[in-house]
PDB file of N, CA and C in Angstrom:
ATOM      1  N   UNK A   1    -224.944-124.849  81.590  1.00  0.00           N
ATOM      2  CA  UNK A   1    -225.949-124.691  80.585  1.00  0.00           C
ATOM      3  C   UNK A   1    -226.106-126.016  79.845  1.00  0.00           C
ATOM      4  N   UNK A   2    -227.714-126.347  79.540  1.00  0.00           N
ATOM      5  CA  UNK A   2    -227.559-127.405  78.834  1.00  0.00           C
ATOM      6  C   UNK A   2    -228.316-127.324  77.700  1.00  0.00           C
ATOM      7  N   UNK A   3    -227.945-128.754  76.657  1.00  0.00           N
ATOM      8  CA  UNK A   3    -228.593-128.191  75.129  1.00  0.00           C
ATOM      9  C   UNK A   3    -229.874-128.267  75.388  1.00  0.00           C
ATOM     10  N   UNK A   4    -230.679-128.901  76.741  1.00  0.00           N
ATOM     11  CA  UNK A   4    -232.118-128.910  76.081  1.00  0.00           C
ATOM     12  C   UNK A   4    -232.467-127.866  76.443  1.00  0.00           C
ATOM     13  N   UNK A   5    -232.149-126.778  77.531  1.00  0.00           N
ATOM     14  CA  UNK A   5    -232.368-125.473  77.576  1.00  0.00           C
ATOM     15  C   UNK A   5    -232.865-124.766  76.526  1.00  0.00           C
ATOM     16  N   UNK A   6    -232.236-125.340  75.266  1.00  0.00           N
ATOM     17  CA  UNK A   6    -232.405-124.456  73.671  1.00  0.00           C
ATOM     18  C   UNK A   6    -233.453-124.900  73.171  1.00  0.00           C
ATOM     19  N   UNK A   7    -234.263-126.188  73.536  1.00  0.00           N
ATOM     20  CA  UNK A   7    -235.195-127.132  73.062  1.00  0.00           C
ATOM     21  C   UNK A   7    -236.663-126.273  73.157  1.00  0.00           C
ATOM     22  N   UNK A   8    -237.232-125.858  72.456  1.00  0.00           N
ATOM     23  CA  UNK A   8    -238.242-125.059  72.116  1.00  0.00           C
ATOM     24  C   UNK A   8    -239.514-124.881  71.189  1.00  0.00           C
ATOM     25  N   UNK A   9    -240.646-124.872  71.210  1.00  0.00           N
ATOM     26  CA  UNK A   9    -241.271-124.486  70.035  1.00  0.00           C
ATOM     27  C   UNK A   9    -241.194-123.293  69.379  1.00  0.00           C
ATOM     28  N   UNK A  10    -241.111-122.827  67.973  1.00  0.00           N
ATOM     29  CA  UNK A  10    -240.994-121.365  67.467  1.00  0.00           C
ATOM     30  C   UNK A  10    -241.752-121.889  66.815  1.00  0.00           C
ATOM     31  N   UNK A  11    -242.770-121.357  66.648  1.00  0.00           N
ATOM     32  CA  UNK A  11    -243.747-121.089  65.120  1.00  0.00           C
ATOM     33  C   UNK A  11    -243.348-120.335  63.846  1.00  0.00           C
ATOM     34  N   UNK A  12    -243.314-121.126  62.618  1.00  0.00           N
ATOM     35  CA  UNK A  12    -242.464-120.225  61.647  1.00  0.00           C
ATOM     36  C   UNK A  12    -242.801-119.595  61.263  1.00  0.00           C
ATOM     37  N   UNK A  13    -244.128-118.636  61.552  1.00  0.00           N
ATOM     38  CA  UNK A  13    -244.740-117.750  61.014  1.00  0.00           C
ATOM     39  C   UNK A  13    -244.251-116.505  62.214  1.00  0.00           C
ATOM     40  N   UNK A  14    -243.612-116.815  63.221  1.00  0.00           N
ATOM     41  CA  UNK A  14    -242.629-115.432  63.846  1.00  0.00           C
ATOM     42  C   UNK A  14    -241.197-115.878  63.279  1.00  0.00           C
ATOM     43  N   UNK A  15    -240.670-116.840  62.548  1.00  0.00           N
ATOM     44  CA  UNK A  15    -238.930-116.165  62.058  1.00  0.00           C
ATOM     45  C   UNK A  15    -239.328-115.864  60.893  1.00  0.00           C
ATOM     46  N   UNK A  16    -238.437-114.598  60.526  1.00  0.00           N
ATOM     47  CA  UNK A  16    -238.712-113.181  59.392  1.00  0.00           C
ATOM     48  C   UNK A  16    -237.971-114.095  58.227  1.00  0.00           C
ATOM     49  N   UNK A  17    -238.680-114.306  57.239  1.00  0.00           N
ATOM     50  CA  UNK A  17    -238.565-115.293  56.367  1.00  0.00           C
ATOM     51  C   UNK A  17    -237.709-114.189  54.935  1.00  0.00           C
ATOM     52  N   UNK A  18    -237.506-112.827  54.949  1.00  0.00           N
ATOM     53  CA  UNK A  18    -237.217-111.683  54.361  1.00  0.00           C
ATOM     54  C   UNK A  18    -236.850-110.275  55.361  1.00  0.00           C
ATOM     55  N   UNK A  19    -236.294-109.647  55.235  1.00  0.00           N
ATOM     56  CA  UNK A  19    -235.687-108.634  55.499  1.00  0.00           C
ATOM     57  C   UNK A  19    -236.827-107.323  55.564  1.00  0.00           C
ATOM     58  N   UNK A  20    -236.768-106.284  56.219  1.00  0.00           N
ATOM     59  CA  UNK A  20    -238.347-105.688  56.115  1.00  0.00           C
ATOM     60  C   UNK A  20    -237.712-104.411  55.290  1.00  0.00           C
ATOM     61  N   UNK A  21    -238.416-104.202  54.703  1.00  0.00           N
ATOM     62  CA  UNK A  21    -237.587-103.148  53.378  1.00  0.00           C
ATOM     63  C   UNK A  21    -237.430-101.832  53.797  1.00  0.00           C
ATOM     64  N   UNK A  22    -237.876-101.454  54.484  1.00  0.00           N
ATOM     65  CA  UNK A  22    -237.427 -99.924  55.264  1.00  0.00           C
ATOM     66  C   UNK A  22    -236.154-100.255  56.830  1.00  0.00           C
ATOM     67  N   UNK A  23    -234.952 -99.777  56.430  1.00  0.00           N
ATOM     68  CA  UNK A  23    -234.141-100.310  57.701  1.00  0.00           C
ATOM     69  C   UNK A  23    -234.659 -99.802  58.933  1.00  0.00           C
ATOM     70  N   UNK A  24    -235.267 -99.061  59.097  1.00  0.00           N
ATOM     71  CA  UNK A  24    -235.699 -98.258  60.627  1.00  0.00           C
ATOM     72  C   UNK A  24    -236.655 -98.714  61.344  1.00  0.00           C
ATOM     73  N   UNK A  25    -237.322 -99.637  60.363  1.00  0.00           N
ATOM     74  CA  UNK A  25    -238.594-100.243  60.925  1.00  0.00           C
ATOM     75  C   UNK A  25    -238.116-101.702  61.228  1.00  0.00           C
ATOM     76  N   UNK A  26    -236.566-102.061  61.260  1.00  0.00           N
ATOM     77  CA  UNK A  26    -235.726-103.360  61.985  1.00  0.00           C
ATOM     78  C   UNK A  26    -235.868-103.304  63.424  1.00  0.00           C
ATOM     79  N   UNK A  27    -235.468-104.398  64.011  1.00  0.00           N
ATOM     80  CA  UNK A  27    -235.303-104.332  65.164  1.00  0.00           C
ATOM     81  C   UNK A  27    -234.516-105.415  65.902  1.00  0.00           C
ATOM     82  N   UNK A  28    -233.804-105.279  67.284  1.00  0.00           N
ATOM     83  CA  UNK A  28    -233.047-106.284  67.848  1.00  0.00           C
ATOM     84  C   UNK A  28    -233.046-106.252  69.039  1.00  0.00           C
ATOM     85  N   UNK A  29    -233.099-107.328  69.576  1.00  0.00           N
ATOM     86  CA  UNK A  29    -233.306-107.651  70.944  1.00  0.00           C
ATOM     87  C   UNK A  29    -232.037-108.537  71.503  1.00  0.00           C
ATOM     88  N   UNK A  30    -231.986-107.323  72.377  1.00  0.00           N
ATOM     89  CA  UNK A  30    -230.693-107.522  73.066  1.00  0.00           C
ATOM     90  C   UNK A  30    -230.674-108.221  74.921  1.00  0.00           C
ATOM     91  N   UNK A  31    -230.079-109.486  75.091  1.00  0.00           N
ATOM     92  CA  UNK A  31    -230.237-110.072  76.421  1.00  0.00           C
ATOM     93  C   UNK A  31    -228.603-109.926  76.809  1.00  0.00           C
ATOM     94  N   UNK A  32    -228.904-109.169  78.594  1.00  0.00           N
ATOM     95  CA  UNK A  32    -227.790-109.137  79.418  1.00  0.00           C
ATOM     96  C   UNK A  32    -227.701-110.324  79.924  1.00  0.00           C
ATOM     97  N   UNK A  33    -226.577-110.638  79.236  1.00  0.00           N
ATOM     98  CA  UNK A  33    -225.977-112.235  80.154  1.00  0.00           C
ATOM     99  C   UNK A  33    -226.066-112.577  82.143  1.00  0.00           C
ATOM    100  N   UNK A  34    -225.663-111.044  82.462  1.00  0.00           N
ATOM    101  CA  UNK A  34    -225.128-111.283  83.854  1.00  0.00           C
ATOM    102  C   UNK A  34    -226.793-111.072  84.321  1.00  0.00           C
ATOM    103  N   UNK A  35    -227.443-109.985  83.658  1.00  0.00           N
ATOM    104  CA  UNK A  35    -228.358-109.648  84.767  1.00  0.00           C
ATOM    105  C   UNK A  35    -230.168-110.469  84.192  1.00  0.00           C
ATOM    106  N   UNK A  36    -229.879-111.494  82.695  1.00  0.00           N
ATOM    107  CA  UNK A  36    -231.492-111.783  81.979  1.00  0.00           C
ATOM    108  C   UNK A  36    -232.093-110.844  81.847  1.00  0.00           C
ATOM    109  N   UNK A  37    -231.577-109.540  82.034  1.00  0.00           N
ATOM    110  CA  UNK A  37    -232.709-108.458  81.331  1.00  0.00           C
ATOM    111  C   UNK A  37    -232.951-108.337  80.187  1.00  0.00           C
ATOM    112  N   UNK A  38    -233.631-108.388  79.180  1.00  0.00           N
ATOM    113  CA  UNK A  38    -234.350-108.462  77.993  1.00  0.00           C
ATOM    114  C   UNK A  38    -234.298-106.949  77.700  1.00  0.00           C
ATOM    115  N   UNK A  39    -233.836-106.493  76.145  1.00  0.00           N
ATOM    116  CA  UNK A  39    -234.405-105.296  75.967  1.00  0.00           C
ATOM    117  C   UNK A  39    -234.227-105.262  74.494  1.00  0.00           C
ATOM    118  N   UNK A  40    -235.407-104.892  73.498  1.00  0.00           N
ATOM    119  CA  UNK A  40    -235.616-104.381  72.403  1.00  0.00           C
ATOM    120  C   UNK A  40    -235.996-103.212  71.699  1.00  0.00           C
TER     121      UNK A  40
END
C-alpha cells in the first residue's frame, strides 16, 4: 500500500462539519478489507 493511494480530492461540503441531531438518521460505511466490498 502506498501513501499516494490516500491522495484524493474531498469536497468539504461532503465532510459532516456537525453531528446530525437525531442518532438514527447517522450512518457508517463499512469496507471489507479481504473482499473491497463496500457497505452502508
Amino acid at each position: 500500500m502506498k501513501k499516494s493511494e490516500f491522495y484524493f480530492e474531498l469536497p468539504q461540503k461532503l465532510i459532516a462539519q456537525h453531528p446530525t441531531k437525531e442518532r438514527t438518521q447517522s450512518r457508517l460505511l463499512v469496507l471489507d478489507k479481504d473482499s473491497g466490498a463496500v457497505q452502508d
